[in-house]
Each structure stands twice: as C-alpha cells, then as structure tokens.
Protein backbone atom coordinates (compact mmCIF):
# COMPACT_ATOMS: atom_id res chain seq x y z
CA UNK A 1 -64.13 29.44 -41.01
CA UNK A 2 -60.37 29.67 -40.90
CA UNK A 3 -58.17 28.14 -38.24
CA UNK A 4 -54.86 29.70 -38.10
CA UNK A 5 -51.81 29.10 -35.83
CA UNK A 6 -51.91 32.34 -33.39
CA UNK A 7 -47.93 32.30 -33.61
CA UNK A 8 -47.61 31.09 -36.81
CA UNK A 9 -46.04 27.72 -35.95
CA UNK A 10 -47.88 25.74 -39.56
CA UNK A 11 -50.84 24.38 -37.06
CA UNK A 12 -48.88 22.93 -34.53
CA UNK A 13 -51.95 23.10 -32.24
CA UNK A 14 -53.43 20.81 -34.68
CA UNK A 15 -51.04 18.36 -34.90
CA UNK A 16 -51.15 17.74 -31.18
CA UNK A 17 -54.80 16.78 -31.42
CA UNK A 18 -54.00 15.22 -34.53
CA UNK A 19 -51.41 12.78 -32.86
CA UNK A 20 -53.45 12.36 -29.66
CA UNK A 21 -55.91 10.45 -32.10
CA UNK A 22 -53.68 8.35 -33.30
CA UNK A 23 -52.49 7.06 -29.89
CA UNK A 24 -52.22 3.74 -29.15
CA UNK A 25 -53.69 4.50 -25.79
CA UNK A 26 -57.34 4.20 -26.12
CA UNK A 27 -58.36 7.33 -23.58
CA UNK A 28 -56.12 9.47 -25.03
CA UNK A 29 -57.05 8.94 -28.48
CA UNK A 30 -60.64 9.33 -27.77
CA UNK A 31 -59.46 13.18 -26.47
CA UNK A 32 -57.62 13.61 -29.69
CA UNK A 33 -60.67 12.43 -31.57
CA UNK A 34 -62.83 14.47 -30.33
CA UNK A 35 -60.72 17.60 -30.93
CA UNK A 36 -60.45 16.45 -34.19
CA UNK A 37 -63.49 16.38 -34.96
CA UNK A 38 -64.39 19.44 -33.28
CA UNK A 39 -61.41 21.39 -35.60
CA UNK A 40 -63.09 20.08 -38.98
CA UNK A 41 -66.73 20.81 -37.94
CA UNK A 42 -65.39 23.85 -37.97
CA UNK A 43 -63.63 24.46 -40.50
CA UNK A 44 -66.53 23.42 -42.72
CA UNK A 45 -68.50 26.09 -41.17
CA UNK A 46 -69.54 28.90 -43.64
CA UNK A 47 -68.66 32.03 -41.51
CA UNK A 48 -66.11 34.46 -43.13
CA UNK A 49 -64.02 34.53 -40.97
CA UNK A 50 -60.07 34.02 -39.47
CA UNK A 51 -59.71 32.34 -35.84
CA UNK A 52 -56.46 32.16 -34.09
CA UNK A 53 -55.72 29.10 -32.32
CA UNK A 54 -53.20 27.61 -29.55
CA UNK A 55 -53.25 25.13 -27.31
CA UNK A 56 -51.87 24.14 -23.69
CA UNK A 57 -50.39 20.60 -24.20
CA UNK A 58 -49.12 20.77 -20.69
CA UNK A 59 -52.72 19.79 -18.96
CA UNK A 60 -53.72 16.62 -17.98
CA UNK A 61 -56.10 16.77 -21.34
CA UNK A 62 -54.67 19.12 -23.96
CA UNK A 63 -56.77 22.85 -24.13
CA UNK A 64 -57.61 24.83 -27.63
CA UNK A 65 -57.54 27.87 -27.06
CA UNK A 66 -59.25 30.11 -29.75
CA UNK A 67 -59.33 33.79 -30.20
CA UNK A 68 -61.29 36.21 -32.84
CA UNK A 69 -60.84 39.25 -33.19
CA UNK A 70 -63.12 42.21 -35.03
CA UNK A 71 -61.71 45.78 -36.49
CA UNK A 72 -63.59 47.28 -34.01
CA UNK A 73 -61.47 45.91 -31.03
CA UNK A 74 -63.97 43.74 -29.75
CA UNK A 75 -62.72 39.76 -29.20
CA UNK A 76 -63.50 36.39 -27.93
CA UNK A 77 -61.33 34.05 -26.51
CA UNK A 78 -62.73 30.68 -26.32
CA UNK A 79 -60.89 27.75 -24.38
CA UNK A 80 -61.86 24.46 -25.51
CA UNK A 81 -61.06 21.09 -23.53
CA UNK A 82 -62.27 17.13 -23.38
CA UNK A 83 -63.18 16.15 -19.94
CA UNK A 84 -64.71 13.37 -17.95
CA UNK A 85 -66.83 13.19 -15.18
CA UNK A 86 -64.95 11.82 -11.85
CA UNK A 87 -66.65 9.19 -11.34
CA UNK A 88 -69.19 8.70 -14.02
CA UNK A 89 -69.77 5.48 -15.99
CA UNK A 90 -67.92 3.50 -18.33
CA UNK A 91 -68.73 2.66 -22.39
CA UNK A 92 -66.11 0.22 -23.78
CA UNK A 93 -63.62 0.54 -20.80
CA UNK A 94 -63.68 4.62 -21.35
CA UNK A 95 -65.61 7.10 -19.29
CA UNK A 96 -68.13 9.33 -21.41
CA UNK A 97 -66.06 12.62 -22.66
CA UNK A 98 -67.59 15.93 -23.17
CA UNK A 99 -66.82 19.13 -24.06
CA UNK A 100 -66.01 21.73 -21.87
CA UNK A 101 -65.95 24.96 -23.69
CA UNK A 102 -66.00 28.98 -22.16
CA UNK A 103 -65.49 32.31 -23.51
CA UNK A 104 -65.03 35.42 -22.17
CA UNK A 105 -65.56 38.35 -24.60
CA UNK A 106 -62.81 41.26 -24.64
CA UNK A 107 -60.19 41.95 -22.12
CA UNK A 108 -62.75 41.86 -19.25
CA UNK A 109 -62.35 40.46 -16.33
CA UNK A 110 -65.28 41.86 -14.38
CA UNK A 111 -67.52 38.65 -15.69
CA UNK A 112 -67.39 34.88 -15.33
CA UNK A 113 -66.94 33.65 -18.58
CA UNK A 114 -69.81 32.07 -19.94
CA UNK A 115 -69.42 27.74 -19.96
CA UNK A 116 -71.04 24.84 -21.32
CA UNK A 117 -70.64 21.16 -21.32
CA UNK A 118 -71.53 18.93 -24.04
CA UNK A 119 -70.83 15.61 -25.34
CA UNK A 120 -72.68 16.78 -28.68
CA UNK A 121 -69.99 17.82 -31.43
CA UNK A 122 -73.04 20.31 -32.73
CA UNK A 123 -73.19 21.81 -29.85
CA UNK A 124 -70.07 22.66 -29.18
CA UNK A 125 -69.91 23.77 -32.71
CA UNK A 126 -72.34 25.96 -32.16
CA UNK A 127 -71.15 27.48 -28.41
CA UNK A 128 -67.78 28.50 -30.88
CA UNK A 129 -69.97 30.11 -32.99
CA UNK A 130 -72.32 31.79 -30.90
CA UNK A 131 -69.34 33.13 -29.21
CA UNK A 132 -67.50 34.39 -32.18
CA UNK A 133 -70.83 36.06 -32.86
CA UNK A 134 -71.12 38.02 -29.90
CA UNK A 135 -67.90 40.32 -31.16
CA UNK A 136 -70.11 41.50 -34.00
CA UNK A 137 -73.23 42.29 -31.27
CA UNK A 138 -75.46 39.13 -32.35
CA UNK A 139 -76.11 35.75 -30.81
C-alpha cells in the first residue's frame, strides 16, 4: 500500500509521528511509536493501492487521518488516533495505549461511522484495510 501526503507536503504527517517517537518524553514517544508502527505495517501490506494521509497535530494525541478513494467515486476516510483509558492501569509508569480507529465511507453523514479500539497493531491493520475494502463493495 502507498501512503502519500494528501497535500503534497513530502510526508510531513509522517514526520510528526516520526519525531513523537523519538521524544525524550516517555508518553509521548510511546504515541509516536505506535503510529509508527502502525504507518509501516502498512506500508508492507500487499494491496495495490494509493492512500492519502494528514494528520491533526493540534490534539492532545496527534490524529492520522487517511482517505482512499476509487474511480467510481466511492471513498473512505479513516481517522486514526492513540488513546488511553482515563483511569486505567499503569505498565512501566505509562497507561496501556490503544488504537482508536473509525471510518465513515463516502460523503455521508446519515451513519455513525463505524469504530474500534485495539491495542493490537494487527488489528488495527486490518480495521484500515477492511475499510479501504468497503469502497470496492467487499469486507
């Protein structure tokens, strides 16, 4: 799969995860890791295909935001994020992160989009794709 800067901007929503992992802050690299992570599981990923990416750096944890497109019109945007629970439990000094990932197919805005929370880098891997999917009418 190809991940391509929606404005053209040489992957700056990569190198915003990219230099959240590198923090020196441990919580915040952990976010950047996991976006990381989640970018090159991707990208590894056999499907033919071109996804256009962004991101909000403004939020308290920084959202991908993902969008695919087929010649058909149909699309996907997917929002990706790393979240916490509020007050769940602590590994190393670090509450346990998870995914939170949605997508809403087409311009549609009579649905909820469809969410899921994982901690599971395969499974949010596999939300993306399953997502993506729907545009062409499978799952």
């Amino acid at each position: 799969m190809e991940i391509v800067d929606l404005l053209g901007r040489s992957n700056e929503f990569e190198a915003t995860f990219r230099e959240l992992a590198l923090s020196d802050a441990p919580y915040h690299a952990a976010i950047g890791n996991m976006m990381v992570d989640l970018l090159d599981s991707l990208r590894r990923d056999p499907f033919d295909g071109t996804v256009h990416a962004s991101h909000h750096p403004d939020l308290g944890s920084p959202e991908l935001w993902l969008q695919y497109s087929v010649p058909n019109g149909s699309s996907v945007m997917i929002t990706v994020s790393v979240d916490r629970p509020d007050y769940g439990p602590l590994t190393n000094g670090l509450p346990r992160f998870h995914y939170r990932l949605a997508y809403r197919l087409g311009d549609s805005t009579d649905h909820l989009p469809t969410e899921h929370r994982t901690p599971v880098l395969q499974e949010a891997h596999d939300f993306i794709r399953h997502a993506i999917l729907a545009t062409h009418g499978h799952s």
